[in-house]
N, C-alpha and C. Protein backbone atom coordinates (compact mmCIF):
# COMPACT_ATOMS: atom_id res chain seq x y z
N UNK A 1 0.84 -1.17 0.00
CA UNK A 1 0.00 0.00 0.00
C UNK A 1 0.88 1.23 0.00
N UNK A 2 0.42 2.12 -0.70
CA UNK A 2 1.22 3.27 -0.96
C UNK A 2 0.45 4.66 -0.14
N UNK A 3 0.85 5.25 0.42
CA UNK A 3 0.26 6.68 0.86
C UNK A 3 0.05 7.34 0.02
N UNK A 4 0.67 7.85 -1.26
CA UNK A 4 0.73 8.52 -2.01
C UNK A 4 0.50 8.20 -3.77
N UNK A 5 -0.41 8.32 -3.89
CA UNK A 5 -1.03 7.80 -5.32
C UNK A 5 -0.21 8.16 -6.29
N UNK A 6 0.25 6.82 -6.96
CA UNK A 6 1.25 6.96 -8.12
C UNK A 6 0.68 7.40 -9.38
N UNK A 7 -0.22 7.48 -9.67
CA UNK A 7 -0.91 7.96 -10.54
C UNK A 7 -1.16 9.21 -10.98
N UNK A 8 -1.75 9.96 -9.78
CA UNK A 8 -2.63 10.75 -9.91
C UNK A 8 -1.90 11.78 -10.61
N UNK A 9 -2.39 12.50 -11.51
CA UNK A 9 -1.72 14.13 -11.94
C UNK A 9 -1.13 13.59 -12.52
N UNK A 10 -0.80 12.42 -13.27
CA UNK A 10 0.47 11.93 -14.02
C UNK A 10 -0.11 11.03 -15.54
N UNK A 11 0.31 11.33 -16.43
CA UNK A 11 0.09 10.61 -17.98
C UNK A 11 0.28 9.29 -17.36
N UNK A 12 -0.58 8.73 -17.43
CA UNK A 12 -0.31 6.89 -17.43
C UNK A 12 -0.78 6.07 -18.53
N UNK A 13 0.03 5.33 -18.97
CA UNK A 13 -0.24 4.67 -19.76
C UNK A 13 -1.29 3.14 -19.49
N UNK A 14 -1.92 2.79 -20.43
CA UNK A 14 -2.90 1.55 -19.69
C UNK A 14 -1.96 0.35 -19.34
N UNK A 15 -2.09 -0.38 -18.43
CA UNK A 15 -1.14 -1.92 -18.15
C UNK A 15 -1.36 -2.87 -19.31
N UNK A 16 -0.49 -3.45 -19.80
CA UNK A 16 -0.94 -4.58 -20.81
C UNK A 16 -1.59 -5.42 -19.82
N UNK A 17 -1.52 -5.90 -18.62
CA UNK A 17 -2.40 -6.82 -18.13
C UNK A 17 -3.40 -6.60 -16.67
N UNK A 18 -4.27 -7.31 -16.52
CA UNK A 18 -4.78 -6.93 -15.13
C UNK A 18 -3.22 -7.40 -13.70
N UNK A 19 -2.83 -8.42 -14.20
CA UNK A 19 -1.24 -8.81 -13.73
C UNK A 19 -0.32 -7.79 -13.58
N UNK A 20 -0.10 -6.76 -14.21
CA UNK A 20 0.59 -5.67 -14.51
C UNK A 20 0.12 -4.21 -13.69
N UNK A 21 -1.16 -4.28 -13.58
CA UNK A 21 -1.77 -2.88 -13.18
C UNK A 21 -1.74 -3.31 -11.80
N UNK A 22 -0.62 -2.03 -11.03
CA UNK A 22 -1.00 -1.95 -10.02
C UNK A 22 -2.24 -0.57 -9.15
N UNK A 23 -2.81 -1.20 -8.02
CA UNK A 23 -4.04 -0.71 -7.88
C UNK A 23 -3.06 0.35 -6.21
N UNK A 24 -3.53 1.35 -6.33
CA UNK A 24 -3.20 2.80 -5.38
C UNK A 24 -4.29 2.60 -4.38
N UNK A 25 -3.59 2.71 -3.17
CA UNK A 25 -4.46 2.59 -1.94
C UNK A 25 -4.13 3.56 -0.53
N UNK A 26 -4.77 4.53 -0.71
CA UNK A 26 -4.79 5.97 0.20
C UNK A 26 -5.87 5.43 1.87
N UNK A 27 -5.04 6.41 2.78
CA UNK A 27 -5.58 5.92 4.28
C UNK A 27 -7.42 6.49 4.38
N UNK A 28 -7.91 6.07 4.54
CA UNK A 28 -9.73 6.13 5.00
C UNK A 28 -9.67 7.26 5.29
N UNK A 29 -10.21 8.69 5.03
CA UNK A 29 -10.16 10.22 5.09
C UNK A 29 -11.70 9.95 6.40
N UNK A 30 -12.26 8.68 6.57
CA UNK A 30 -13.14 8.28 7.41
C UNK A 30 -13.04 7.86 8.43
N UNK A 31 -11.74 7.06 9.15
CA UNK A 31 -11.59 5.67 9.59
C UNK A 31 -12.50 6.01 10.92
N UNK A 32 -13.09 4.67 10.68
CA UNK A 32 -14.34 4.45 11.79
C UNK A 32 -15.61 4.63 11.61
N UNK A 33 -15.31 5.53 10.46
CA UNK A 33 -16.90 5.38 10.00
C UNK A 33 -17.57 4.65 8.75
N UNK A 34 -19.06 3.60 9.69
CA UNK A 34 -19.03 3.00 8.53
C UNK A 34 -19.79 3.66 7.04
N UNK A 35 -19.89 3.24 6.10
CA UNK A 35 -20.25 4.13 5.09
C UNK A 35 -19.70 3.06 3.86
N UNK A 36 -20.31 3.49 2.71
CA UNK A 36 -20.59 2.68 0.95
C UNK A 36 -20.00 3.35 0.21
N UNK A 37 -18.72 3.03 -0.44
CA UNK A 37 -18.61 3.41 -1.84
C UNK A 37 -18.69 2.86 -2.88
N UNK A 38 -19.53 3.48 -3.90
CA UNK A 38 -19.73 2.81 -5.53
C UNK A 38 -19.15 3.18 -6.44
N UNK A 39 -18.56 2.33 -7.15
CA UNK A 39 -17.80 2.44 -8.62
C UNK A 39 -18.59 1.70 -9.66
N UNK A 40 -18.58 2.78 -10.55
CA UNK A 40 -19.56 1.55 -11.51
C UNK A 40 -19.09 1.77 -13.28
N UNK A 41 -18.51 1.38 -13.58
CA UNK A 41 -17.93 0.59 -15.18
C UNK A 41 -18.93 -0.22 -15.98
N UNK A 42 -20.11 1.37 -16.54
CA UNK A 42 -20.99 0.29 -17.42
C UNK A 42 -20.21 0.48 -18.79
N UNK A 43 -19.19 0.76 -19.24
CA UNK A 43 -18.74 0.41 -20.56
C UNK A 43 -17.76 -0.97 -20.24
N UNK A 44 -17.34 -1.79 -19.32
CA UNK A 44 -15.93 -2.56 -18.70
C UNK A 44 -16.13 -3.53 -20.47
N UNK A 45 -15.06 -4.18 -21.05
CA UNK A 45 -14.43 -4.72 -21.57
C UNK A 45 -13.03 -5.50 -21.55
N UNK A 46 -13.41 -7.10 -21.77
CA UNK A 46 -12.82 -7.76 -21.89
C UNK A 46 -12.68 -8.82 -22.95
N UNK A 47 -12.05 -9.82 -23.21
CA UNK A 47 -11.74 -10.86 -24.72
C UNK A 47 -12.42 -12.47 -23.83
N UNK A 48 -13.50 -12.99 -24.72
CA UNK A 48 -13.74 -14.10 -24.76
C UNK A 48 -12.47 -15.42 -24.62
N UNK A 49 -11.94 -15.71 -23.79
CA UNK A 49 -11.27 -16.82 -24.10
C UNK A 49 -10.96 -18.10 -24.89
N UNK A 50 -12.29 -18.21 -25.79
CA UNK A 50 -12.36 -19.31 -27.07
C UNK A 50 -12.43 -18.58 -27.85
N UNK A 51 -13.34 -17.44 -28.09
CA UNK A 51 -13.44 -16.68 -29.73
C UNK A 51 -12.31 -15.51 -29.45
N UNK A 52 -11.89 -14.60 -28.79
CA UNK A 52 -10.63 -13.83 -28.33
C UNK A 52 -12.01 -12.30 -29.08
N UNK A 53 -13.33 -12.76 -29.37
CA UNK A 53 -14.18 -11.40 -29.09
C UNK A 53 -14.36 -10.90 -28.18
N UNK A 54 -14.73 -9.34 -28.14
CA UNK A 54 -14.95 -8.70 -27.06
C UNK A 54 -16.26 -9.00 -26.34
N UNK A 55 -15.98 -8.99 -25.21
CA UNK A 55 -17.66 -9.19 -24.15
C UNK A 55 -17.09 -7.61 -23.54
N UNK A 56 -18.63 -7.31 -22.87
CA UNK A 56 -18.74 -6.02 -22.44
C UNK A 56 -19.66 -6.21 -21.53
N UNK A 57 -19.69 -5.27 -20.33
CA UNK A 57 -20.24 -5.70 -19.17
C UNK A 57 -20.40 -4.43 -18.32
N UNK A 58 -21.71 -4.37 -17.26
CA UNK A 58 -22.07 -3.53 -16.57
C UNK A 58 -21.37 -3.51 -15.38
N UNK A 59 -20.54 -3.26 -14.93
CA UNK A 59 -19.98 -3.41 -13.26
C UNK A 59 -20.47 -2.67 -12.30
N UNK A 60 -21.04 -3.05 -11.16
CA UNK A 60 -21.21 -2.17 -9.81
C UNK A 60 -20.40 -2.85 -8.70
N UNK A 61 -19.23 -2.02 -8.25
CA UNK A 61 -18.72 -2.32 -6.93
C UNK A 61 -19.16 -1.82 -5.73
N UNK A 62 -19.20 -2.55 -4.76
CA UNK A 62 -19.49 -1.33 -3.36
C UNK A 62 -18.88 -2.05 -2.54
N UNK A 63 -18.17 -1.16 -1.83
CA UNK A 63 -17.32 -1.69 -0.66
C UNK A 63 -17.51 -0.73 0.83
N UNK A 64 -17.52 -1.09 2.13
CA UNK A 64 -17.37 -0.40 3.48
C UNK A 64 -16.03 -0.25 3.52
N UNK A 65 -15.33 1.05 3.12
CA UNK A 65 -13.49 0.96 3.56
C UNK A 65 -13.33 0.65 5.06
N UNK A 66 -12.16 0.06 4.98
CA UNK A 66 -11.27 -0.11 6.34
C UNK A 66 -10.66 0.67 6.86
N UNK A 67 -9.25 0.32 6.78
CA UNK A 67 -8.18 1.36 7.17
C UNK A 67 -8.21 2.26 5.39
N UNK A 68 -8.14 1.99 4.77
CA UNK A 68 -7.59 2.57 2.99
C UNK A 68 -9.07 2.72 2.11
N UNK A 69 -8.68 3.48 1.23
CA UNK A 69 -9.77 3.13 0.14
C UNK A 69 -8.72 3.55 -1.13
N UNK A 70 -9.45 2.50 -2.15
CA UNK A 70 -8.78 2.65 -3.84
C UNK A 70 -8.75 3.86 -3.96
N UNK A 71 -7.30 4.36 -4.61
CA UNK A 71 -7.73 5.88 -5.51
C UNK A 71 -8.01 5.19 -6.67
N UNK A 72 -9.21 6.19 -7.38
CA UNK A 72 -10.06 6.04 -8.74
C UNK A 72 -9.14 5.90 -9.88
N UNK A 73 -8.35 6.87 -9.96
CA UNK A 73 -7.49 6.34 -10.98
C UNK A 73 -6.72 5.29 -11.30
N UNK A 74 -6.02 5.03 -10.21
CA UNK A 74 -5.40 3.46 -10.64
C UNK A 74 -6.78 2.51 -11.01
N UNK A 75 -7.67 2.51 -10.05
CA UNK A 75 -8.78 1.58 -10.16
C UNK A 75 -8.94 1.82 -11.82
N UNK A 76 -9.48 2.72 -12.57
CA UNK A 76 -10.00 2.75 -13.64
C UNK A 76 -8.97 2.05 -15.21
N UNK A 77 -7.43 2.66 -14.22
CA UNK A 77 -6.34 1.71 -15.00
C UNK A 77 -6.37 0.28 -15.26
N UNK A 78 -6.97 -0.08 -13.76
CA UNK A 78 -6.84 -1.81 -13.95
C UNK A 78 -7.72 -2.34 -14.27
N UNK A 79 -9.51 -1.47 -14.57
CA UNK A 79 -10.24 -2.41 -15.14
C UNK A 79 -9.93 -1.94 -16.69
N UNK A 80 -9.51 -1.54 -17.05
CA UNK A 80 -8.86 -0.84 -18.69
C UNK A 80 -8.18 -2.20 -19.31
N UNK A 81 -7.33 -2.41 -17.77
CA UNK A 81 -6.08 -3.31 -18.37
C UNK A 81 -6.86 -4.98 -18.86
N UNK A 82 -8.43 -4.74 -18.66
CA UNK A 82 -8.67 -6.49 -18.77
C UNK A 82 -8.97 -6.27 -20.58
N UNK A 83 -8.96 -4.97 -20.98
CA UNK A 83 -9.69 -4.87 -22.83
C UNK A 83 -8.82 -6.14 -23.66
N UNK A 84 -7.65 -6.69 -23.23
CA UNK A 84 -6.57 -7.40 -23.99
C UNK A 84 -7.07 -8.85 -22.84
N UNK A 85 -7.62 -9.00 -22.08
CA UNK A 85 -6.96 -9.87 -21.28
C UNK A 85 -8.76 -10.72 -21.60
N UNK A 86 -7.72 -12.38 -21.70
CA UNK A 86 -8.75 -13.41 -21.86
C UNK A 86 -9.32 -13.92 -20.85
N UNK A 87 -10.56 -13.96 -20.45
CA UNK A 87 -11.34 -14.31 -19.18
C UNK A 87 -12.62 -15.03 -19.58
N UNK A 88 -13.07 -16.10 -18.33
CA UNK A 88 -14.71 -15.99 -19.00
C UNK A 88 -15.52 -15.03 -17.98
N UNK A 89 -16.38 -14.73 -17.60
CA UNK A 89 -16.99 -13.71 -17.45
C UNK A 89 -16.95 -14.19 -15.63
N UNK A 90 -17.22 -15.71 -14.65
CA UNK A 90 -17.18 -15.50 -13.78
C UNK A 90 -15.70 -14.96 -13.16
N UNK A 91 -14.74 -15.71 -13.88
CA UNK A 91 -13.00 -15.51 -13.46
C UNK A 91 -12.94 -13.87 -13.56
N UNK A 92 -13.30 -13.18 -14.38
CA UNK A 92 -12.89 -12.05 -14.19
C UNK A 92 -14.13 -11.16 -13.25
N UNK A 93 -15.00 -11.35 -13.06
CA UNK A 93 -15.64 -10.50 -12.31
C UNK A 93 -15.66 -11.00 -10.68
N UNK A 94 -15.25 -12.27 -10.57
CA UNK A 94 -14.83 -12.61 -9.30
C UNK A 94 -13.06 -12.65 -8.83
N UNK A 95 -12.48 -11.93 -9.61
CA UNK A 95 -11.16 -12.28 -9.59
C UNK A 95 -11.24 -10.68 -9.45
N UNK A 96 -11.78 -9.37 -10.04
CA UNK A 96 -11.77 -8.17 -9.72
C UNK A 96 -11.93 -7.91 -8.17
N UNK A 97 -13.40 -8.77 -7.81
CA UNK A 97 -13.60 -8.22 -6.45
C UNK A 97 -12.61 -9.38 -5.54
N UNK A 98 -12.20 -10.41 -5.83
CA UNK A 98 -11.22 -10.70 -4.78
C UNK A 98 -9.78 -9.75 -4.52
N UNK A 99 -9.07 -9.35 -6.15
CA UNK A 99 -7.95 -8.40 -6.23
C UNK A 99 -8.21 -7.48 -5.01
N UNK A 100 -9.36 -6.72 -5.40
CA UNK A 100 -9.80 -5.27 -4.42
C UNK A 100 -10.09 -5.78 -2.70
N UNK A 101 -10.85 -7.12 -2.68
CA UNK A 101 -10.84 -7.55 -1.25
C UNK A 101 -9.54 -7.76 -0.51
N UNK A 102 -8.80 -8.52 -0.87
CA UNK A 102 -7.32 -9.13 -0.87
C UNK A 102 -6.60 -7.99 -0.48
N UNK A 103 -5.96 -7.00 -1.21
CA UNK A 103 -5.21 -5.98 -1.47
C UNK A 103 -5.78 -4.76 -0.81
N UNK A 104 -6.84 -4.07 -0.37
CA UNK A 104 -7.39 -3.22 0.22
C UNK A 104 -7.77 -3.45 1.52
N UNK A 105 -8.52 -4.78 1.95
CA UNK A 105 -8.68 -5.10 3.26
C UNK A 105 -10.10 -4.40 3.78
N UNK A 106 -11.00 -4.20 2.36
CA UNK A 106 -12.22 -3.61 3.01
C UNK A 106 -13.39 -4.07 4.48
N UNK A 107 -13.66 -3.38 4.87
CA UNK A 107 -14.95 -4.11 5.97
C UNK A 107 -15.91 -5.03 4.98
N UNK A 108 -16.54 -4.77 4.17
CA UNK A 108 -16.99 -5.71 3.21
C UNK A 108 -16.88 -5.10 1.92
N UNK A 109 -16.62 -6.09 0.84
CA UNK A 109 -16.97 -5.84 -0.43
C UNK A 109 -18.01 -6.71 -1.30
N UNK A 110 -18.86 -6.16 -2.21
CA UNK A 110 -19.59 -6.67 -3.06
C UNK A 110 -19.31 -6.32 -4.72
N UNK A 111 -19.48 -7.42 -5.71
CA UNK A 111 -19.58 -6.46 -6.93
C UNK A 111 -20.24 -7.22 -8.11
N UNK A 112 -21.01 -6.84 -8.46
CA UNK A 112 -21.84 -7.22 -9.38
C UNK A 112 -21.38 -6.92 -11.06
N UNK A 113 -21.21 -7.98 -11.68
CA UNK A 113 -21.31 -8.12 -13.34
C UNK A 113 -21.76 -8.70 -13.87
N UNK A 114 -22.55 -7.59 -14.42
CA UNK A 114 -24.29 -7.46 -15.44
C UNK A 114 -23.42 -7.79 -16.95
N UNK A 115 -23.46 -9.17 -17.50
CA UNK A 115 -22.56 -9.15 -18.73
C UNK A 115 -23.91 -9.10 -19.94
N UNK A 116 -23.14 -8.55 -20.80
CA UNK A 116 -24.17 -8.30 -22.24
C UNK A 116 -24.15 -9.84 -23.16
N UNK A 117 -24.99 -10.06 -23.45
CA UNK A 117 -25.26 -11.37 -23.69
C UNK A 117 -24.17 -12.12 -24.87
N UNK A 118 -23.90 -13.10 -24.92
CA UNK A 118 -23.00 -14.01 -25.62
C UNK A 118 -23.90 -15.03 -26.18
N UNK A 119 -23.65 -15.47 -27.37
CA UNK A 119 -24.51 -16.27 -27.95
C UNK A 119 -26.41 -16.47 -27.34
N UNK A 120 -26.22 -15.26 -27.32
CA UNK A 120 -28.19 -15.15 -27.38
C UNK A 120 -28.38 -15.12 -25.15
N UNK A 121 -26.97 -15.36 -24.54
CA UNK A 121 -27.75 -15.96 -23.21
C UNK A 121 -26.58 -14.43 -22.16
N UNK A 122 -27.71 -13.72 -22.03
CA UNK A 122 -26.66 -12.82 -20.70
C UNK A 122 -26.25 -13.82 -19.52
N UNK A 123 -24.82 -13.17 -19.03
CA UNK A 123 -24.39 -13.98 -17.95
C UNK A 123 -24.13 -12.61 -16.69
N UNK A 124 -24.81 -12.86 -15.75
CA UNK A 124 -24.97 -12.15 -14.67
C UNK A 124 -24.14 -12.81 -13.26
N UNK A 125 -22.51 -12.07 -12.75
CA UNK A 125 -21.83 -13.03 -11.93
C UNK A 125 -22.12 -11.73 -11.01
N UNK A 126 -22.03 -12.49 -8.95
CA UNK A 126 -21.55 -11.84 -8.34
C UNK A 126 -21.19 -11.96 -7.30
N UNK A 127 -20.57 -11.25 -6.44
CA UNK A 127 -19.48 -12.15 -5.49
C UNK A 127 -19.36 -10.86 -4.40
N UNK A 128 -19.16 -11.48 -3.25
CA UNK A 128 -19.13 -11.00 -2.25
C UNK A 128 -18.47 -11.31 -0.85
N UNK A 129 -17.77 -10.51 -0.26
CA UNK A 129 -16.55 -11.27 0.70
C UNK A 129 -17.52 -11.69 2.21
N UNK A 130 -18.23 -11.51 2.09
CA UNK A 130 -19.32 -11.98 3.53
C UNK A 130 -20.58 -10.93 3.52
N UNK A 131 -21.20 -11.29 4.47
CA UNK A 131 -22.77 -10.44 4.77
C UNK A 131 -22.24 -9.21 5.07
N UNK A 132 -22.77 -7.86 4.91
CA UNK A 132 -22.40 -6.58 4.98
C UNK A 132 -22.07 -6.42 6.57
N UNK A 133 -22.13 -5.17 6.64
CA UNK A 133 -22.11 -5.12 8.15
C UNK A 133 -22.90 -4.44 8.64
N UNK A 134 -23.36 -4.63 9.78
CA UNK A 134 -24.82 -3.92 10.30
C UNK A 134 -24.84 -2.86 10.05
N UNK A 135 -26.01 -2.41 10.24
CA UNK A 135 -25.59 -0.98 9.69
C UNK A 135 -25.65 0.20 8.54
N UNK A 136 -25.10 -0.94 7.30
CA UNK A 136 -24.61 -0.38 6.35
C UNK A 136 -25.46 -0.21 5.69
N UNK A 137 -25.92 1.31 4.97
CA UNK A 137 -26.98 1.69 4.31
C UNK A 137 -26.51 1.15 2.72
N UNK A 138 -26.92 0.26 2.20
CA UNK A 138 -26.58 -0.94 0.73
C UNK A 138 -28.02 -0.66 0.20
N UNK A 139 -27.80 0.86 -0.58
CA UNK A 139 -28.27 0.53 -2.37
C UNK A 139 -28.68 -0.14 -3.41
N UNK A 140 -29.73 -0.05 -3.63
CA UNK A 140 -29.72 -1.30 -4.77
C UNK A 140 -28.43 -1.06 -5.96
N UNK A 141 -28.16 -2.15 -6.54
CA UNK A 141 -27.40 -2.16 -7.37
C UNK A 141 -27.83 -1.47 -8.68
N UNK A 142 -28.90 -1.31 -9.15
CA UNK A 142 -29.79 -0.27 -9.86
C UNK A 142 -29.57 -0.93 -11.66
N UNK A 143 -29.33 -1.94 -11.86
CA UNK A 143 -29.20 -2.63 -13.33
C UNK A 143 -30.36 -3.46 -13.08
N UNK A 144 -31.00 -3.57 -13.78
CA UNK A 144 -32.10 -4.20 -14.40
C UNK A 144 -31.87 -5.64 -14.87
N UNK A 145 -32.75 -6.82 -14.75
CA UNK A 145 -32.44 -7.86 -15.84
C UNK A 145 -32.28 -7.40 -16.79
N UNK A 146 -31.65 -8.58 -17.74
CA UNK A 146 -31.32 -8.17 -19.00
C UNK A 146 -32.81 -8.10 -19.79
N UNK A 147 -33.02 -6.34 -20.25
CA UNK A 147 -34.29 -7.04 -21.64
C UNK A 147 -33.46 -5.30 -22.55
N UNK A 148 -32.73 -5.77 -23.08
CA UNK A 148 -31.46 -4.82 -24.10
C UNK A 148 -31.10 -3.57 -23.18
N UNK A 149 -30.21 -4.04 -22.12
CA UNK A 149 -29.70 -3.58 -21.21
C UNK A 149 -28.96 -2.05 -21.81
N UNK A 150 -29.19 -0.66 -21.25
CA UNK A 150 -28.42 -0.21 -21.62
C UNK A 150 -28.43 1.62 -20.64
């Protein structure tokens, strides 16, 4: 964890991989209080792993910070970095919110991916590091089933 966001104010170039992008993590401007932040990536893009086509997908994260919370910019670097990177749709949308659980150390995280349909069938993954915590005023996620999501 870095105090000081490597990013920010600075030309960055995108990571060739989600492997590559590292994610910036600043101290809780909160600590102690509990409280929701949402990030949400309805353009996110990534490559089919059998056809190497693009899938595209709605993301909503929400997490209770801990001690840290993501700075936005790196975050937006590393979901950039999956446009090249081959996944099927649960590996990468459960492999995002473990990265951010893992590496940040939130009170809880949740994150939902609303994927745009692949051969005629949407795939909807989502994952979550345990039950919220009391308390916590949790939003609906605000995406709709799929009926031409947009």
């Amino acid at each position: 964890m870095e105090s000081t966001p490597a990013f920010l104010g600075k030309n960055t170039p995108l990571p060739d991989s989600p492997e590559q992008a590292v994610l910036d993590y600043v101290p809780n401007p909160r600590k102690g209080t509990l409280y929701c932040v949402r990030f949400v990536s309805p353009e996110f893009t990534s490559l089919c792993p059998v056809t190497g086509q693009p899938d595209f997908a709605h993301l909503v994260i929400d997490y209770a910070p801990g001690e840290t919370i993501v700075e936005s910019k790196s975050l937006k670097l590393f979901l950039g970095s999956f446009r090249n990177h081959n996944g099927f749709h649960e590996d990468v949308t459960v492999g995002i919110g473990q990265r951010l659980f893992e590496e940040m150390a939130p009170r809880w995280l949740r994150i939902g991916g609303y994927w745009y349909p692949r051969g005629g069938i949407p795939i909807d993954v989502f994952w979550q590091s345990g039950a919220p915590p009391e308390g916590l005023w949790l939003p609906d996620q605000g995406v709709p089933s799929y009926r031409g999501r947009g």
